[in-house]
C-alpha atoms as a PDB file:
ATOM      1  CA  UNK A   1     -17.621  -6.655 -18.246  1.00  0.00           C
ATOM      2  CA  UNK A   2     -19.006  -4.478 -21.209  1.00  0.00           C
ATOM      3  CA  UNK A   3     -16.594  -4.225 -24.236  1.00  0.00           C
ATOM      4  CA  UNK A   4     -14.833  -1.221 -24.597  1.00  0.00           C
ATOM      5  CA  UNK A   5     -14.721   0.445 -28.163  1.00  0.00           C
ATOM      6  CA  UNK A   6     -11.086   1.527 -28.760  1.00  0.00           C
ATOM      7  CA  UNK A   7      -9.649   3.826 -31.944  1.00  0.00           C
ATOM      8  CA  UNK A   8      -7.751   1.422 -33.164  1.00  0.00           C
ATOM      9  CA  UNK A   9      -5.215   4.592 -34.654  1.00  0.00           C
ATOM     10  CA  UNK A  10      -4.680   6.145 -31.380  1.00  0.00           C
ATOM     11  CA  UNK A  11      -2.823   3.219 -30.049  1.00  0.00           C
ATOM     12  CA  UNK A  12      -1.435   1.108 -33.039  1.00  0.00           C
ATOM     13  CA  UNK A  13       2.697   0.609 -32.954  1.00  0.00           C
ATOM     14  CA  UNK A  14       2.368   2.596 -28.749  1.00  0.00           C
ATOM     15  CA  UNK A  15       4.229   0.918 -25.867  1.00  0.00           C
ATOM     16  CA  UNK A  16       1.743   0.500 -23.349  1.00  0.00           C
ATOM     17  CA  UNK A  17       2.051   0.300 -19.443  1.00  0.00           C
ATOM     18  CA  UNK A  18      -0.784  -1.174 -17.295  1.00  0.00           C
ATOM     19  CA  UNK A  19      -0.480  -1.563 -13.651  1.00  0.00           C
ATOM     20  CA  UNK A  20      -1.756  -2.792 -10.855  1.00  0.00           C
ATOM     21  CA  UNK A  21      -4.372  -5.510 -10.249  1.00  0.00           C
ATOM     22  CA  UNK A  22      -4.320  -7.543 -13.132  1.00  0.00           C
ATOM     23  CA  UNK A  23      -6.958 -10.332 -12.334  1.00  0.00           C
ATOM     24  CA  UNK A  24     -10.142  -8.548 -13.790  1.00  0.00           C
ATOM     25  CA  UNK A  25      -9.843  -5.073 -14.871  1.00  0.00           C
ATOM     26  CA  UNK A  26      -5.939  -5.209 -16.097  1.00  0.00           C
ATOM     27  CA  UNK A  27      -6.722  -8.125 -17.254  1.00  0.00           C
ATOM     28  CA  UNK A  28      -9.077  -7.367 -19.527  1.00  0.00           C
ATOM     29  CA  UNK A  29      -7.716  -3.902 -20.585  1.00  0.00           C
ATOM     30  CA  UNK A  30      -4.690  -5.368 -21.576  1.00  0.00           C
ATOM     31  CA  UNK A  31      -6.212  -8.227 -23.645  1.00  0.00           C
ATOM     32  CA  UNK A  32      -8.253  -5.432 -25.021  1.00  0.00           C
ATOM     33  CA  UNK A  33      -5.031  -3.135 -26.093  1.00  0.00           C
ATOM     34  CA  UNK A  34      -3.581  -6.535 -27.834  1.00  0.00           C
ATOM     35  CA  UNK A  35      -6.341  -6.361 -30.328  1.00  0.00           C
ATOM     36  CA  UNK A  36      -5.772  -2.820 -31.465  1.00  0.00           C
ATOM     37  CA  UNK A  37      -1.865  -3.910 -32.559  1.00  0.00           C
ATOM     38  CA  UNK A  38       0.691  -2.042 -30.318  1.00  0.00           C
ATOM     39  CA  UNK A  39       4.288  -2.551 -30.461  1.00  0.00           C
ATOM     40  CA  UNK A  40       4.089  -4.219 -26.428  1.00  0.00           C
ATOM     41  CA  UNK A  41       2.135  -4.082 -23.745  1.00  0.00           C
ATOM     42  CA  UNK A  42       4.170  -4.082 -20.583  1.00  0.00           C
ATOM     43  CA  UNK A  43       1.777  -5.669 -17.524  1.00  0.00           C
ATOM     44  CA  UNK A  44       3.504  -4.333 -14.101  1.00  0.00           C
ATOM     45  CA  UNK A  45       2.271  -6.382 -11.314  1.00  0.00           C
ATOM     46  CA  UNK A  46       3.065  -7.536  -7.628  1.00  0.00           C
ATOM     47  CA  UNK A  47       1.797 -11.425  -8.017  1.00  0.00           C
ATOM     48  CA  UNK A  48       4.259 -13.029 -10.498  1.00  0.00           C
ATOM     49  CA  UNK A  49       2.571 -15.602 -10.959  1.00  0.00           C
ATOM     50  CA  UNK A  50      -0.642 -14.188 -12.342  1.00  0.00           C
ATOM     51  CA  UNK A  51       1.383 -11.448 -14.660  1.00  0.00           C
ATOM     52  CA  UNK A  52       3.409 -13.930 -16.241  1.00  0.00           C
ATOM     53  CA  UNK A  53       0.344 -16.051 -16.782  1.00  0.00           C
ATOM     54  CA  UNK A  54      -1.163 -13.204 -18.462  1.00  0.00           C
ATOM     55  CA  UNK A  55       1.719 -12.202 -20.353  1.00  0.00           C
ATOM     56  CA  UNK A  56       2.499 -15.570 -21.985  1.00  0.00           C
ATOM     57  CA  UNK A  57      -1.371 -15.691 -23.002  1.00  0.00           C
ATOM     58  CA  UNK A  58      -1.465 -12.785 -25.262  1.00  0.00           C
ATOM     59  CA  UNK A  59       1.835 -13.586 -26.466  1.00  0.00           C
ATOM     60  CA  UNK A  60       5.610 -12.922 -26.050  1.00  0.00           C
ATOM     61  CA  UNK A  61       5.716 -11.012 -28.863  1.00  0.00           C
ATOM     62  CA  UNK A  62       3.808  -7.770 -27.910  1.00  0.00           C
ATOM     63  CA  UNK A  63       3.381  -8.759 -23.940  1.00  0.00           C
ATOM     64  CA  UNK A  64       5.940  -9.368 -21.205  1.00  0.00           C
ATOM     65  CA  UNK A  65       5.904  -8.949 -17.247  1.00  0.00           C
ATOM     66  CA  UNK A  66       7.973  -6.729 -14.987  1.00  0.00           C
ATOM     67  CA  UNK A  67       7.364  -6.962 -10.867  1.00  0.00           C
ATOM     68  CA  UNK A  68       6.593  -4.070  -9.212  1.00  0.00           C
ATOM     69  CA  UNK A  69       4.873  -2.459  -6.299  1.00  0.00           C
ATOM     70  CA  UNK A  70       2.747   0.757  -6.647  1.00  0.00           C
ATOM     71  CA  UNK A  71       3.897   2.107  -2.865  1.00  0.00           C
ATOM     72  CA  UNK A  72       7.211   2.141  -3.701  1.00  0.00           C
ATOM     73  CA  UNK A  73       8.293   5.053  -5.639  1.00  0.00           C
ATOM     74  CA  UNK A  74      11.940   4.160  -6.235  1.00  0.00           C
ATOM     75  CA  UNK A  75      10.490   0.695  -7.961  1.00  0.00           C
ATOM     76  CA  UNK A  76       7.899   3.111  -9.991  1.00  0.00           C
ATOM     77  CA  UNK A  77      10.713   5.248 -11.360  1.00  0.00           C
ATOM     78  CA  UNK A  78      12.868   2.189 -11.937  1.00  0.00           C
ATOM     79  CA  UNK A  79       9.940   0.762 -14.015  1.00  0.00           C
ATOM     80  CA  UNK A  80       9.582   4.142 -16.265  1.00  0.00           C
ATOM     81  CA  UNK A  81      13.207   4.537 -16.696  1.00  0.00           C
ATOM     82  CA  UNK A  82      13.841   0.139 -17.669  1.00  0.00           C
ATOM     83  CA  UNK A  83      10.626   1.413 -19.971  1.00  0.00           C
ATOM     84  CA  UNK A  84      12.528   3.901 -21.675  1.00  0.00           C
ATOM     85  CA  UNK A  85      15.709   2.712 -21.931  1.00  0.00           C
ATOM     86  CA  UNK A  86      14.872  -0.754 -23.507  1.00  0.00           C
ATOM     87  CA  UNK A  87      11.644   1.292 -26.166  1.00  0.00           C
ATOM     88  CA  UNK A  88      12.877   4.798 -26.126  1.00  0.00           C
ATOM     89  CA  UNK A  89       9.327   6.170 -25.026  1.00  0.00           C
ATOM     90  CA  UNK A  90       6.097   4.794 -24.141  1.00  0.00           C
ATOM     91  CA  UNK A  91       2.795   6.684 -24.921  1.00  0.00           C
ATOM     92  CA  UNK A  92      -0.188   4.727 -22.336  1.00  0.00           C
ATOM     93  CA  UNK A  93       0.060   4.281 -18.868  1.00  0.00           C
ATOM     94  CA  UNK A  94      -2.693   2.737 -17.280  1.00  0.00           C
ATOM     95  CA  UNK A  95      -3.067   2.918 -13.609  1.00  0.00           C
ATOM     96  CA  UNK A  96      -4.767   0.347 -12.279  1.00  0.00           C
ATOM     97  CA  UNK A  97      -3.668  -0.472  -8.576  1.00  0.00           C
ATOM     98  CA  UNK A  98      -6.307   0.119  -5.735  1.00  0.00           C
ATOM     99  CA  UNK A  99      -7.557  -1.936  -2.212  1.00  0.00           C
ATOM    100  CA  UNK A 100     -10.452  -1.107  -0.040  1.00  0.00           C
ATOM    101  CA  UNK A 101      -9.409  -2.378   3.416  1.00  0.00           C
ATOM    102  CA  UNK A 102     -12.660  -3.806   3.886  1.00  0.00           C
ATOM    103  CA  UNK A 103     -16.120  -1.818   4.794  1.00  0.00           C
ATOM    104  CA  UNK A 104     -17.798  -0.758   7.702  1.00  0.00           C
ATOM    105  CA  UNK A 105     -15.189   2.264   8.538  1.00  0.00           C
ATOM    106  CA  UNK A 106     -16.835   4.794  10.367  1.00  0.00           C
ATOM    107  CA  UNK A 107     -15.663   8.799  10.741  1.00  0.00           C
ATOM    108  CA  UNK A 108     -16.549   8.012  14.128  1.00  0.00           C
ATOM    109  CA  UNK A 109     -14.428   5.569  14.788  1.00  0.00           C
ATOM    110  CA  UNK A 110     -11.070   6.335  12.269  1.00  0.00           C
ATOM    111  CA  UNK A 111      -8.247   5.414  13.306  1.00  0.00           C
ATOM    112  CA  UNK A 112      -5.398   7.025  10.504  1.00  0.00           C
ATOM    113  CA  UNK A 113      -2.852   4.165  11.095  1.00  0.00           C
ATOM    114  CA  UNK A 114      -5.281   1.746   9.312  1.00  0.00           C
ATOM    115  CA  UNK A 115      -5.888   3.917   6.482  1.00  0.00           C
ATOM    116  CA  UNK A 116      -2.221   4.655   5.909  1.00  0.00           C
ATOM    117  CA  UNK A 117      -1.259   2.019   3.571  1.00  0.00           C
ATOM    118  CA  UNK A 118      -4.912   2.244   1.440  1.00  0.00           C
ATOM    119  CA  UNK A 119      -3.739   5.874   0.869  1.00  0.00           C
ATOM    120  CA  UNK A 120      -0.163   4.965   0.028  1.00  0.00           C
ATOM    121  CA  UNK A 121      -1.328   2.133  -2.441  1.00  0.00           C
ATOM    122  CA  UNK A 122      -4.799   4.016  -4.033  1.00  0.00           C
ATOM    123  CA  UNK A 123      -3.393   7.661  -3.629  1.00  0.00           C
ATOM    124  CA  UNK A 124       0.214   8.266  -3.310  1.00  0.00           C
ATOM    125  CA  UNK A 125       0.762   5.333  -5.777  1.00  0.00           C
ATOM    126  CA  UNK A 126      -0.655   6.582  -8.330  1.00  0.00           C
ATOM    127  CA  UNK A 127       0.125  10.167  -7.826  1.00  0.00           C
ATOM    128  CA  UNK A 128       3.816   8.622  -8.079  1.00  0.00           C
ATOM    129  CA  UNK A 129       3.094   6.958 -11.428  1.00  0.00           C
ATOM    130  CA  UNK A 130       1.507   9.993 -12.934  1.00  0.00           C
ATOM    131  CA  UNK A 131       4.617  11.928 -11.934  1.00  0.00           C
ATOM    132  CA  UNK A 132       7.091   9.803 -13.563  1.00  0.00           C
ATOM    133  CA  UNK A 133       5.275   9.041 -16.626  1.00  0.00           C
ATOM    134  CA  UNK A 134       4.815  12.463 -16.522  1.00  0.00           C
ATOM    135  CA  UNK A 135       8.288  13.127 -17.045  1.00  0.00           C
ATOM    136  CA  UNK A 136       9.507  10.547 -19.227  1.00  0.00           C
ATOM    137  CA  UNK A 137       6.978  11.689 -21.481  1.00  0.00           C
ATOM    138  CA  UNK A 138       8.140  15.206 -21.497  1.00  0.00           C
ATOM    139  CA  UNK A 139      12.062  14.090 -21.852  1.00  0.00           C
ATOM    140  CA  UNK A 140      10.809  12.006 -24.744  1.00  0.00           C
ATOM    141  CA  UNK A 141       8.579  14.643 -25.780  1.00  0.00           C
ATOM    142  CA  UNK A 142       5.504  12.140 -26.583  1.00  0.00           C
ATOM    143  CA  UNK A 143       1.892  13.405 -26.244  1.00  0.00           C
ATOM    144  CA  UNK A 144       0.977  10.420 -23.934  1.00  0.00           C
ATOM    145  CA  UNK A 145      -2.096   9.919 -21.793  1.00  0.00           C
ATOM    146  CA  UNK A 146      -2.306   8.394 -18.485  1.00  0.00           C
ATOM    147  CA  UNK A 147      -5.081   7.170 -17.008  1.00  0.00           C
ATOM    148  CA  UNK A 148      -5.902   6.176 -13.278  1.00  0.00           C
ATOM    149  CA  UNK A 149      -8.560   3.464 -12.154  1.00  0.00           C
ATOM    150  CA  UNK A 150     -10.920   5.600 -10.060  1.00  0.00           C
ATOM    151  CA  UNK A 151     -14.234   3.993  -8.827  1.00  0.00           C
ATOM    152  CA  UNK A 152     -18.237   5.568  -8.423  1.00  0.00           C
ATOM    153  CA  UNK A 153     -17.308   6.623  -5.282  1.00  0.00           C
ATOM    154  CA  UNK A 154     -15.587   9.258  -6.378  1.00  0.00           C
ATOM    155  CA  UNK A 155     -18.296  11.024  -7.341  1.00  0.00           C
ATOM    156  CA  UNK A 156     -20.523   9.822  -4.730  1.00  0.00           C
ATOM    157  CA  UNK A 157     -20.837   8.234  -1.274  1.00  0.00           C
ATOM    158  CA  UNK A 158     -20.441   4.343  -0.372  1.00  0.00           C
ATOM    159  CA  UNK A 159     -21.477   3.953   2.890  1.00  0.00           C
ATOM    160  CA  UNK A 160     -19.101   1.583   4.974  1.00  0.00           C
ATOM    161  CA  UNK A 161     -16.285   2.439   3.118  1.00  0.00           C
ATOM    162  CA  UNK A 162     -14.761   5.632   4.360  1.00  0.00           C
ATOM    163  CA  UNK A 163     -11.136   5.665   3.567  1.00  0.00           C
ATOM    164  CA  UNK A 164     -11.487   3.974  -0.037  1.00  0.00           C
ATOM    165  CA  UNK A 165     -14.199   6.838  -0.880  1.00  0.00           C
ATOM    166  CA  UNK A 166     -11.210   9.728   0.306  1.00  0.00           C
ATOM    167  CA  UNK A 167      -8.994   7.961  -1.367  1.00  0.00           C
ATOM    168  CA  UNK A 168     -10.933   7.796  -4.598  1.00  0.00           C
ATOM    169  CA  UNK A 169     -11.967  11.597  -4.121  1.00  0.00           C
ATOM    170  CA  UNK A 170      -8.258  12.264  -4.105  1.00  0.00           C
ATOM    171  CA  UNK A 171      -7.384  10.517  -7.292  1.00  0.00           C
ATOM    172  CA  UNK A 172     -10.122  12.912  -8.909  1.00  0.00           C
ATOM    173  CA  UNK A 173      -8.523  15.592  -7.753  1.00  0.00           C
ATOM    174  CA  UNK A 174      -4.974  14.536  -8.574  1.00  0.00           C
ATOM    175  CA  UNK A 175      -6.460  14.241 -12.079  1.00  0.00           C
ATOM    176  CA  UNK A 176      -7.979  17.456 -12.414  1.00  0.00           C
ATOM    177  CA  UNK A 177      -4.758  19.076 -10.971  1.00  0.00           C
ATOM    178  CA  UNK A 178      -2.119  16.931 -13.377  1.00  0.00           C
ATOM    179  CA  UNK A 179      -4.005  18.129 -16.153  1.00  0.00           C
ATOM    180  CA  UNK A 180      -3.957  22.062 -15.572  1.00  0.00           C
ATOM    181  CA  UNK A 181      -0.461  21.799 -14.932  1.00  0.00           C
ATOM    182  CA  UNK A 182       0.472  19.611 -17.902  1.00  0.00           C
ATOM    183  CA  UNK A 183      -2.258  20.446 -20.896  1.00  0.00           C
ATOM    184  CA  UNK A 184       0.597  22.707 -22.440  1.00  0.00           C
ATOM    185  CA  UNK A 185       2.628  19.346 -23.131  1.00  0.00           C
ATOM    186  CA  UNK A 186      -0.318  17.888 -25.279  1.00  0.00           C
ATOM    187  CA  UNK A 187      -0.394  15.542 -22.710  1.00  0.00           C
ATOM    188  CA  UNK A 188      -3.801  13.865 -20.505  1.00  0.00           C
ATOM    189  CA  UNK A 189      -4.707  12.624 -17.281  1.00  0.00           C
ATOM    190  CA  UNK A 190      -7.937  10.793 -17.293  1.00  0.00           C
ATOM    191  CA  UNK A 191      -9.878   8.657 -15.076  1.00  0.00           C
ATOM    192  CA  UNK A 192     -12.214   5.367 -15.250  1.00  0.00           C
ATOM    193  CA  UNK A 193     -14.368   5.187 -12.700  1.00  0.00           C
ATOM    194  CA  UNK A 194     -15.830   1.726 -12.644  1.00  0.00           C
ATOM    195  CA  UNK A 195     -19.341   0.442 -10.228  1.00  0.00           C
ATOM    196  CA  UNK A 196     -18.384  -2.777  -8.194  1.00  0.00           C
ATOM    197  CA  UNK A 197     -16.631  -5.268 -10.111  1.00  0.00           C
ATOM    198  CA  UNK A 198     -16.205  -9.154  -9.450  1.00  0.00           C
ATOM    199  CA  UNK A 199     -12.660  -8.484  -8.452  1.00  0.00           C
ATOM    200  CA  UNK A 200     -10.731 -10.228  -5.531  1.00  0.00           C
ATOM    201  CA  UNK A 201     -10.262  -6.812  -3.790  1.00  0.00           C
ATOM    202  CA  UNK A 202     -14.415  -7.066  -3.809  1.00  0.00           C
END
């Protein structure tokens, strides 16, 4: 994966959240965020295992683990608010959660009971963690920036995969929208939107 240039100013002393898959992409982010000094770096994660494994490698001191899963928006909120109460604010949230369900879905043949949980995980999860950053960031009144893992097919067409191109589409749109509604906070919703990557959803 190319290296990705960071202002090291922007993010020095920040509590950072990253979650979602964290065996490529979170992975490296966070290892990336550990060289540009933050106060922690918070890696929220459904495989235990692999977080705390993660965690313990950059080092206890700026990195610890939390479980979590993105389709639950009562666990989201619960891992703002633990965020807040234990730092008192948190300025990144990085959004990194996303499956494909395979390829070869065809509009011919959908069938919306398959697609339900890749919308839950890919879209409704992270329109949940937008919201709730959202508003922790307000209470705390913290110019932070979220940003969402969104993928090439956002802005184009992969054939075969169907519902993870809507789903990506959506999270563009969800961006665009977040950000008219809360630009007057000083606050930003971006997106990344990565080609394939050697993940273990690919």
């Amino acid at each position: 994966m190319a290296e990705v240039q960071i202002e090291k100013k922007r993010i020095e002393g920040e509590v950072i959240i990253l979650t979602g898959e964290a065996s490529v992409i979170g992975e490296k982010t966070s290892r990336i965020f550990a060289d540009h000094n933050p106060s922690m770096i918070v890696i929220a994660y459904i495989q235990d295992k692999k977080g705390h494994a993660i965690a313990t490698s950059i080092g206890s001191q700026i990195c610890f683990y939390i479980h979590y899963h993105v389709s639950d928006e009562l666990q989201v909120k619960s891992m703002v608010d633990f965020m807040v109460k234990r730092h008192g604010r948190f300025g990144i949230m990085f959004i990194n959660a996303g499956i494909t369900n395979g390829c070869h879905q065809r509009i011919l043949d959908i069938d919306l009971s398959d697609n339900e949980r890749l919308m839950t995980i890919n879209t409704r999860g992270m329109l949940d963690c937008v919201k709730h950053a959202g508003k922790a960031m307000i209470d705390s009144k913290v110019k932070g920036s979220r940003v969402c893992t969104s993928s090439i097919g956002a802005t184009s067409t992969l054939d075969g995969y169907l519902y993870y191109t809507m789903s990506k589409h959506a999270v563009q749109g969800l961006m665009k929208s977040a950000n008219q509604e809360i630009d007057k906070y000083g606050m930003s919703v971006n997106c990344v939107s990565p080609s394939a990557v050697g993940t273990l959803m690919m």
